[in-house]
N, C-alpha and C. Protein backbone atom coordinates (compact mmCIF):
# COMPACT_ATOMS: atom_id res chain seq x y z
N UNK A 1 0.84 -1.18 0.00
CA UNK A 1 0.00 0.00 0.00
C UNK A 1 0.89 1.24 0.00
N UNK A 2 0.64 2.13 -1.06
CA UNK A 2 1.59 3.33 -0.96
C UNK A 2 0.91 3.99 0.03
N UNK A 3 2.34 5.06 0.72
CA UNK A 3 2.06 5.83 1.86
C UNK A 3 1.28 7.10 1.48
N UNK A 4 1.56 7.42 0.11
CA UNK A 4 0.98 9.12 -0.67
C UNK A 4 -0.45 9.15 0.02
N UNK A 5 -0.46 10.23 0.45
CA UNK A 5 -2.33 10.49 1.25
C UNK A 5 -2.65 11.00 -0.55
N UNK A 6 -3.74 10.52 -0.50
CA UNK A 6 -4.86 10.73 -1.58
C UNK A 6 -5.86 10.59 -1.55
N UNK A 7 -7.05 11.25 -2.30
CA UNK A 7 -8.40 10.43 -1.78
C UNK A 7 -8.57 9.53 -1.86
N UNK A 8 -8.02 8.83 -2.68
CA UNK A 8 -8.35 7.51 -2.99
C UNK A 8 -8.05 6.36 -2.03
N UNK A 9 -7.00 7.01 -0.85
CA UNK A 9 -6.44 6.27 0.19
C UNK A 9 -7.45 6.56 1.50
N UNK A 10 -8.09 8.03 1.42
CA UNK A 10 -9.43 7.99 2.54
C UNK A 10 -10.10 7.37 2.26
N UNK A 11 -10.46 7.41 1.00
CA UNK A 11 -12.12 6.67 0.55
C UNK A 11 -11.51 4.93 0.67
N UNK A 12 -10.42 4.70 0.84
CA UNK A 12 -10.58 2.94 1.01
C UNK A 12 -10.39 2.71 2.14
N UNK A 13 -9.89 3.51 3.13
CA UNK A 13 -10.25 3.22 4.51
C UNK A 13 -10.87 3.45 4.55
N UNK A 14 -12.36 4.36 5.04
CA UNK A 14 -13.29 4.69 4.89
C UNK A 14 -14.53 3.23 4.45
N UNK A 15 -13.92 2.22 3.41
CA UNK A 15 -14.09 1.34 3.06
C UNK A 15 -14.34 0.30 3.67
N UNK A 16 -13.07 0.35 3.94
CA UNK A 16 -12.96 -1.13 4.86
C UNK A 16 -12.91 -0.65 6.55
N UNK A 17 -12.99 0.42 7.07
CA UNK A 17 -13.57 0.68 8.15
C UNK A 17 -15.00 0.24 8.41
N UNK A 18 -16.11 0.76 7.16
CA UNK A 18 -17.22 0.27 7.32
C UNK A 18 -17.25 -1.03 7.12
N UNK A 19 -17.26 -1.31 6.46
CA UNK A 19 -16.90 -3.11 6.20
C UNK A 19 -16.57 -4.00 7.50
N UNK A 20 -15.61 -3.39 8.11
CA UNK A 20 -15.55 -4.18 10.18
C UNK A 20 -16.74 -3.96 10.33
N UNK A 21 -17.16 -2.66 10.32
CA UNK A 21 -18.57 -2.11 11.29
C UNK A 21 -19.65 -3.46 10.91
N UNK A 22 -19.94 -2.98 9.42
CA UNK A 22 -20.82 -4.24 9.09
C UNK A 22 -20.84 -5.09 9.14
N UNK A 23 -19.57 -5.80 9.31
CA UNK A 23 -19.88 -7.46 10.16
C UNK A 23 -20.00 -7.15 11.73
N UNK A 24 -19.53 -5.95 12.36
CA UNK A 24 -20.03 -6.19 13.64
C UNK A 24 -21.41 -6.23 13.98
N UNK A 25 -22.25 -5.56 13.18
CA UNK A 25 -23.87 -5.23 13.16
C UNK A 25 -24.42 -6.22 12.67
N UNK A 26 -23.68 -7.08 11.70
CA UNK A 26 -24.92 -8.46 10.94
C UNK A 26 -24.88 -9.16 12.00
N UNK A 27 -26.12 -9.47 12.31
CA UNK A 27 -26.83 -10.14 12.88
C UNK A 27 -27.40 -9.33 14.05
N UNK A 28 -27.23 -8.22 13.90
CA UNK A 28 -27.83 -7.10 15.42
C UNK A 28 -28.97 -6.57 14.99
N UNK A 29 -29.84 -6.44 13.93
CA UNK A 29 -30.52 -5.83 12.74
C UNK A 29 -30.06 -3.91 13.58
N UNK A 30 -29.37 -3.16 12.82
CA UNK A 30 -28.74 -2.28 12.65
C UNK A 30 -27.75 -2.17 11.40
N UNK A 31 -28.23 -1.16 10.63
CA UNK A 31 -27.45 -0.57 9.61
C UNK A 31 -26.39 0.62 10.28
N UNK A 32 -25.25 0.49 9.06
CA UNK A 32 -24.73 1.79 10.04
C UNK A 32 -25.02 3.07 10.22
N UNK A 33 -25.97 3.58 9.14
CA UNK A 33 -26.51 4.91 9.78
C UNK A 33 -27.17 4.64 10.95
N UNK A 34 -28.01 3.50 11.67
CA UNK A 34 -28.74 3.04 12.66
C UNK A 34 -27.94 3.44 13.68
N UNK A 35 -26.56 3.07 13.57
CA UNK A 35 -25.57 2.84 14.98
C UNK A 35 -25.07 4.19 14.71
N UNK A 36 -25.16 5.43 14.08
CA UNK A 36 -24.22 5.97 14.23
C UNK A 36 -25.69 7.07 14.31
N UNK A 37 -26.68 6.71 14.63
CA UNK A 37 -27.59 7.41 15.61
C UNK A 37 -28.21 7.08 16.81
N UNK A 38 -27.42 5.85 16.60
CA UNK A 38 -28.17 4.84 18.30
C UNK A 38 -26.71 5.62 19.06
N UNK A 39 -25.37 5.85 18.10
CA UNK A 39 -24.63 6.17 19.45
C UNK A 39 -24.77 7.84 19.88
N UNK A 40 -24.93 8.39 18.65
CA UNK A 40 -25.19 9.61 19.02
C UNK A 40 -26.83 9.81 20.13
N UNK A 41 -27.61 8.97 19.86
CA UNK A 41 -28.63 8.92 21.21
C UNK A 41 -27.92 8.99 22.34
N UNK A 42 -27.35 7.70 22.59
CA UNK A 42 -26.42 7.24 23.53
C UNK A 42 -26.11 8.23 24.48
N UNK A 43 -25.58 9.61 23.45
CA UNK A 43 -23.94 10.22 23.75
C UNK A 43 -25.27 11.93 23.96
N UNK A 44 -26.39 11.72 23.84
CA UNK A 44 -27.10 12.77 24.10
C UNK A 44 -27.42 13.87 23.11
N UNK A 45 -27.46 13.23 21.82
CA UNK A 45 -27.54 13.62 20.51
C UNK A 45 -29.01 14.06 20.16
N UNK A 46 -29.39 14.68 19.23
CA UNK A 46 -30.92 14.92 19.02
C UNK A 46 -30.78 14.67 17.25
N UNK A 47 -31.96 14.52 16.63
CA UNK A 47 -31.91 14.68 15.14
C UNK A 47 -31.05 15.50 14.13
N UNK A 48 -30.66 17.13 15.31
CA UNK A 48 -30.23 17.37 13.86
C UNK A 48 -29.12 17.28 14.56
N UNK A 49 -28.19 17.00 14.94
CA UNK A 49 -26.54 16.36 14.99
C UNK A 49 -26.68 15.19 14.37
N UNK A 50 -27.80 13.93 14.28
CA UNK A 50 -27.59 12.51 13.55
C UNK A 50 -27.53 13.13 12.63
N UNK A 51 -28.59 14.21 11.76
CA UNK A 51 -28.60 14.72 10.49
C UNK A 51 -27.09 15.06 9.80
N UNK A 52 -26.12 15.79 10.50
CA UNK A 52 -25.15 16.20 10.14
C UNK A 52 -23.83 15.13 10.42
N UNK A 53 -24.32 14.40 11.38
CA UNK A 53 -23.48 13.27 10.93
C UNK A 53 -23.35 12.15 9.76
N UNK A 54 -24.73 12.32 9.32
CA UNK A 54 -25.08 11.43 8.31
C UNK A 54 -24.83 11.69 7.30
N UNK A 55 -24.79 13.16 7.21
CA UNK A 55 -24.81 14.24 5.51
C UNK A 55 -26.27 14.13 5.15
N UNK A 56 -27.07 13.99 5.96
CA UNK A 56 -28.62 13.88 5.84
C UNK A 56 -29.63 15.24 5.95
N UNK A 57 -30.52 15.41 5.77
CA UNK A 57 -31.52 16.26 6.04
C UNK A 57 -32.16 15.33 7.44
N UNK A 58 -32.94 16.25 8.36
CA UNK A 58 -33.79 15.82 9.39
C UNK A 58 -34.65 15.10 9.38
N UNK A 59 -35.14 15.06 8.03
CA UNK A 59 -36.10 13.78 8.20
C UNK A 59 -35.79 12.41 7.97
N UNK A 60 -34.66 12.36 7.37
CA UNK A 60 -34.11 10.89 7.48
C UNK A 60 -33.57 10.53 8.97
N UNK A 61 -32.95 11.47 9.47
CA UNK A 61 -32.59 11.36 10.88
C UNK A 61 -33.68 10.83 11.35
N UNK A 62 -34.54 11.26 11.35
CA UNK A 62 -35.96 11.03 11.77
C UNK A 62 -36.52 9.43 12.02
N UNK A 63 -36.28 9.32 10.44
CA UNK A 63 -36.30 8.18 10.30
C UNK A 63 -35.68 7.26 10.40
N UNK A 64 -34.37 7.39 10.73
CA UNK A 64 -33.51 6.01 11.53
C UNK A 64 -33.51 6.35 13.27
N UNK A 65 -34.03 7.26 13.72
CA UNK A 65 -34.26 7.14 15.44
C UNK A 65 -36.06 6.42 15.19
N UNK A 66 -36.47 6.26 14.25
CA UNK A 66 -38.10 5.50 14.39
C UNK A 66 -37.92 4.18 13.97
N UNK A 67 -36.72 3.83 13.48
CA UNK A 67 -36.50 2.23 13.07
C UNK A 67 -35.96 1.90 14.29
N UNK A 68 -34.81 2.68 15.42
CA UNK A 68 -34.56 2.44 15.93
C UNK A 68 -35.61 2.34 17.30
N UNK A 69 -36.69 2.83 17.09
CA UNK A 69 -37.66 2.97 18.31
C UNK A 69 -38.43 1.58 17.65
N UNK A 70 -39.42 1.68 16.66
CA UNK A 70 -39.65 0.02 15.94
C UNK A 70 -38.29 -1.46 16.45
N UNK A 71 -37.30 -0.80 16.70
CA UNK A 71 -36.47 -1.77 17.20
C UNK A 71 -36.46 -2.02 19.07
N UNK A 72 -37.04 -0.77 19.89
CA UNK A 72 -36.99 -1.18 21.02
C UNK A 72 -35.97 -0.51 21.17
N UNK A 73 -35.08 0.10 20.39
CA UNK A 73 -33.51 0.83 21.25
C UNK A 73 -33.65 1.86 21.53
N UNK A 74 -34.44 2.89 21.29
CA UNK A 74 -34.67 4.28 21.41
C UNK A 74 -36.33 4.68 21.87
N UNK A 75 -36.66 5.12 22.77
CA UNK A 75 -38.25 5.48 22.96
C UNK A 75 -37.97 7.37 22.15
N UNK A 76 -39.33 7.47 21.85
CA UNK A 76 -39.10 8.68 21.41
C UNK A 76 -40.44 9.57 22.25
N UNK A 77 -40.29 10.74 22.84
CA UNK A 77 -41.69 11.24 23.36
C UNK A 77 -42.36 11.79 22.00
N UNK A 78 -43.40 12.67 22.93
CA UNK A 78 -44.10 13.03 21.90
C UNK A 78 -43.75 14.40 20.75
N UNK A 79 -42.55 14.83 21.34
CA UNK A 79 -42.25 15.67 20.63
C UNK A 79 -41.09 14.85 19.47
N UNK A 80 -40.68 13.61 19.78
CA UNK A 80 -39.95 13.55 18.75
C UNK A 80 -38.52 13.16 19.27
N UNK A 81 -38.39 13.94 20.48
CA UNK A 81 -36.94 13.55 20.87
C UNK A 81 -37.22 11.92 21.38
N UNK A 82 -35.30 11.75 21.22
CA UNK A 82 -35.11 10.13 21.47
C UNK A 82 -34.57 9.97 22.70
N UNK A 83 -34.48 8.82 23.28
CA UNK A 83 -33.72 8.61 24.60
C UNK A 83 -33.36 7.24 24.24
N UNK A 84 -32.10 6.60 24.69
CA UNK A 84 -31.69 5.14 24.22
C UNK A 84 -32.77 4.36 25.71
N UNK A 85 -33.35 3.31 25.21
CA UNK A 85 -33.63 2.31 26.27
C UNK A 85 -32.61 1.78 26.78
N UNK A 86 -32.91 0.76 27.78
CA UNK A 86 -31.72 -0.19 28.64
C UNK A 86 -31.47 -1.06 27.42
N UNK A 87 -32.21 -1.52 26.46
CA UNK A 87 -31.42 -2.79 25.26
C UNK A 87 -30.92 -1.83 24.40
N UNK A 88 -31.31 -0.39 24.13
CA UNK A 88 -30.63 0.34 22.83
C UNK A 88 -29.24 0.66 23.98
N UNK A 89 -28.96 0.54 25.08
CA UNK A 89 -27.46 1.09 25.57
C UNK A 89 -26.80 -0.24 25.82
N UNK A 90 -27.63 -1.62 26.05
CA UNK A 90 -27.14 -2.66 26.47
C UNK A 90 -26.56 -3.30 24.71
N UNK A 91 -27.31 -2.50 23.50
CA UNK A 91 -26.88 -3.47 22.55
C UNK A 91 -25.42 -2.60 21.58
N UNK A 92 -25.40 -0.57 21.97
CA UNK A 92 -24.76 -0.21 22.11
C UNK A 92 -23.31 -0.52 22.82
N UNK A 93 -23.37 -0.85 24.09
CA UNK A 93 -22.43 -1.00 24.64
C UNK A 93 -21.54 -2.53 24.12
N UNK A 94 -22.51 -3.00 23.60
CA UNK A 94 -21.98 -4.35 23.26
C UNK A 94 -20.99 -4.35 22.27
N UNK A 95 -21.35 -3.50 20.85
CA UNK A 95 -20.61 -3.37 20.00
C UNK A 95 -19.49 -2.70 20.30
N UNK A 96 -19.39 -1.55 20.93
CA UNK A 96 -18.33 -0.85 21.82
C UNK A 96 -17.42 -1.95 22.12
N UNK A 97 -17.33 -2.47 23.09
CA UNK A 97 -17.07 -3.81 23.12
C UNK A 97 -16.17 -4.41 21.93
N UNK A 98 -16.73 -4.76 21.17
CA UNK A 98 -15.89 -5.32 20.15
C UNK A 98 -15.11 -4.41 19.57
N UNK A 99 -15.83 -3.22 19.54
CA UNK A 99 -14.90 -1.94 18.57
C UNK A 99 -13.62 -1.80 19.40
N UNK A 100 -13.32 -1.67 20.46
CA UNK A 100 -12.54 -1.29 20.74
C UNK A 100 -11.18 -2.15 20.64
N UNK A 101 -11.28 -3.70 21.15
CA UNK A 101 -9.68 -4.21 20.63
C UNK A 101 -9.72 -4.08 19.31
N UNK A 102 -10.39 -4.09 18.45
CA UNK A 102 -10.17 -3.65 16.65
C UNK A 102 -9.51 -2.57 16.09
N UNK A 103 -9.82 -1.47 16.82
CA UNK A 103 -9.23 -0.62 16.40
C UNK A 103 -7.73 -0.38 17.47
N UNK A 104 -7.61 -1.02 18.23
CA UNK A 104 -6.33 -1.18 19.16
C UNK A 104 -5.26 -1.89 18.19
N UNK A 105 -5.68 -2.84 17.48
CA UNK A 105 -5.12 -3.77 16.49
C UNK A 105 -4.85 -2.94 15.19
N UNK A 106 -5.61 -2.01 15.07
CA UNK A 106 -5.53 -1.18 13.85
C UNK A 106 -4.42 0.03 13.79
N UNK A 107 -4.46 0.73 14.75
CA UNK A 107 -3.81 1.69 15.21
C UNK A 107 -3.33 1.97 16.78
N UNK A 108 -3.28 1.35 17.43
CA UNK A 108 -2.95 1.37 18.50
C UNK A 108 -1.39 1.34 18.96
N UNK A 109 -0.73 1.16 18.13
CA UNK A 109 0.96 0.66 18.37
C UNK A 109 1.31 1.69 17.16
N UNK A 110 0.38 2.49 16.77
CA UNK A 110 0.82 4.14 15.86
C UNK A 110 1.76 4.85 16.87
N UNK A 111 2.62 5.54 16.59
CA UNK A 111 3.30 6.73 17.43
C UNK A 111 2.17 7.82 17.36
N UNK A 112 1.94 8.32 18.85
CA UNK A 112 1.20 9.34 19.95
C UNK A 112 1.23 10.45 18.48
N UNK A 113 2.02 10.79 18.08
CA UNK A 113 2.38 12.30 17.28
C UNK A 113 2.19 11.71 16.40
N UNK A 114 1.76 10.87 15.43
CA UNK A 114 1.54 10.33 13.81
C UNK A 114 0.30 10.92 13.92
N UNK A 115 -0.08 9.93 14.84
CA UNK A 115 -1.77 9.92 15.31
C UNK A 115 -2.81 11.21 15.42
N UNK A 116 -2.01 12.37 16.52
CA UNK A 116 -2.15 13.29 16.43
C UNK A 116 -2.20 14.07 15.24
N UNK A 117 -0.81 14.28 14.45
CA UNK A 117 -0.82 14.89 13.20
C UNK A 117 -2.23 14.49 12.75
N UNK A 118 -2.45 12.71 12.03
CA UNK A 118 -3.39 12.53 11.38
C UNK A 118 -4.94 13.13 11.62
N UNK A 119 -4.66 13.02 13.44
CA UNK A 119 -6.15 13.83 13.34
C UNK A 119 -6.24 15.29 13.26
N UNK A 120 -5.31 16.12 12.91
CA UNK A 120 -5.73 17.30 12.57
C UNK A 120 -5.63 17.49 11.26
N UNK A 121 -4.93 16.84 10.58
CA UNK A 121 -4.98 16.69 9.44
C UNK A 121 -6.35 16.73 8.57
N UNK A 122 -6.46 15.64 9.27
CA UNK A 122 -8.23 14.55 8.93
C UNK A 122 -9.42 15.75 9.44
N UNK A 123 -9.28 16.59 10.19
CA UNK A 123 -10.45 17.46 11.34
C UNK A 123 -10.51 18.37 10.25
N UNK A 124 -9.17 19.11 9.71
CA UNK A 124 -9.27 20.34 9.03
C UNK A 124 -9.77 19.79 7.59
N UNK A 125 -9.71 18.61 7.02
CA UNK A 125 -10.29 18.20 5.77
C UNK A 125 -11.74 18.25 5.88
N UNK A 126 -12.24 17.67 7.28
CA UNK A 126 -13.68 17.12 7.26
C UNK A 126 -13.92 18.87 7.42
N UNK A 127 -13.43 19.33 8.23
CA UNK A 127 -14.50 20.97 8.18
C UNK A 127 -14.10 21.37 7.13
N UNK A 128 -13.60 21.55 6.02
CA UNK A 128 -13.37 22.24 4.93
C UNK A 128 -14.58 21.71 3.72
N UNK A 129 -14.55 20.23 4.09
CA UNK A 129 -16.04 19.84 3.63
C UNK A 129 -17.13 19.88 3.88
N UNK A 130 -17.02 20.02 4.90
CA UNK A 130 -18.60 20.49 5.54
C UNK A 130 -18.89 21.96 5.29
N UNK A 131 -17.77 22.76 5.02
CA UNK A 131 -17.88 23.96 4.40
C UNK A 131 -18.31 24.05 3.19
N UNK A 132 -17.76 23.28 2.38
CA UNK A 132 -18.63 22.85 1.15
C UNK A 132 -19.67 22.31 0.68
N UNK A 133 -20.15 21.32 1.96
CA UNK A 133 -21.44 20.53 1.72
C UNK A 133 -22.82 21.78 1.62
N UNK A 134 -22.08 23.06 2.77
CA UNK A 134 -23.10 23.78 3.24
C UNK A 134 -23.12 25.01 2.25
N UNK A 135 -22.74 25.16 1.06
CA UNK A 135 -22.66 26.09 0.74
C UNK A 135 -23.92 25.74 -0.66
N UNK A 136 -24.94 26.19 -0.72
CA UNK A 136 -26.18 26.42 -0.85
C UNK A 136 -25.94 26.10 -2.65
N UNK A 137 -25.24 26.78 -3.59
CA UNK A 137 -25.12 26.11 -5.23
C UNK A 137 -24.77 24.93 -5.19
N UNK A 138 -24.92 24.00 -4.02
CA UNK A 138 -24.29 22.64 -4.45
C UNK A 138 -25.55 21.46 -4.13
């Protein structure tokens, strides 16, 4: 694998990052937009942070905290907001669980300062896109 950062080297991690995820979820019925609003529930999230995590509009948000309530992991009141149940944090925490020696195995024996670099690296790319996502001719 060449070292050259390119997109083509985010977008295949990016790849096969999801690709772990999704075998950690088959058999949990959770997609990963599912989990990556069951954790933002979790973590005290509302629709429109899932929205912007997703690259979504609010009503899809919407609609994966109501698959996730159809699932028992999230109750939602009547206004809409979500709260994780004891099985949406018990099935949360589970995957946690696995995520974590995986990515210990992945990067964990990185040098402290690679790591670092990479995530500011990686922080100032993602806001420079999100600067772009939000800019209204697109």
């Amino acid at each position: 694998m060449s070292s050259e950062f390119t997109t083509a080297v985010i977008g295949q991690t990016e790849k096969a990052l999801n690709a772990i995820l999704d075998r950690l979820l088959a058999g949990r019925s959770l997609t990963e937009p599912q989990w990556v609003a069951l954790t933002l529930t979790v973590m005290g999230g509302d629709a429109r942070r899932i929205a912007g995590a997703l690259k979504v509009d609010e009503a899809a948000a919407r609609q994966r905290l109501a698959e996730l309530a159809e699932g028992g992991l999230v109750r939602l009141d009547a206004a809409g907001a979500a709260t994780a149940t004891e099985a949406g944090r018990a099935r949360w925490s589970e995957v946690r669980a696995e995520i974590g020696p995986i990515t210990e195995r992945l990067w964990g024996d990185l040098p402290k300062a690679d790591l670092d670099v990479t995530g500011r690296v990686l922080g100032t790319i993602l806001d420079r896109a999100n600067q772009y996502l939000a800019r209204p001719e697109l």
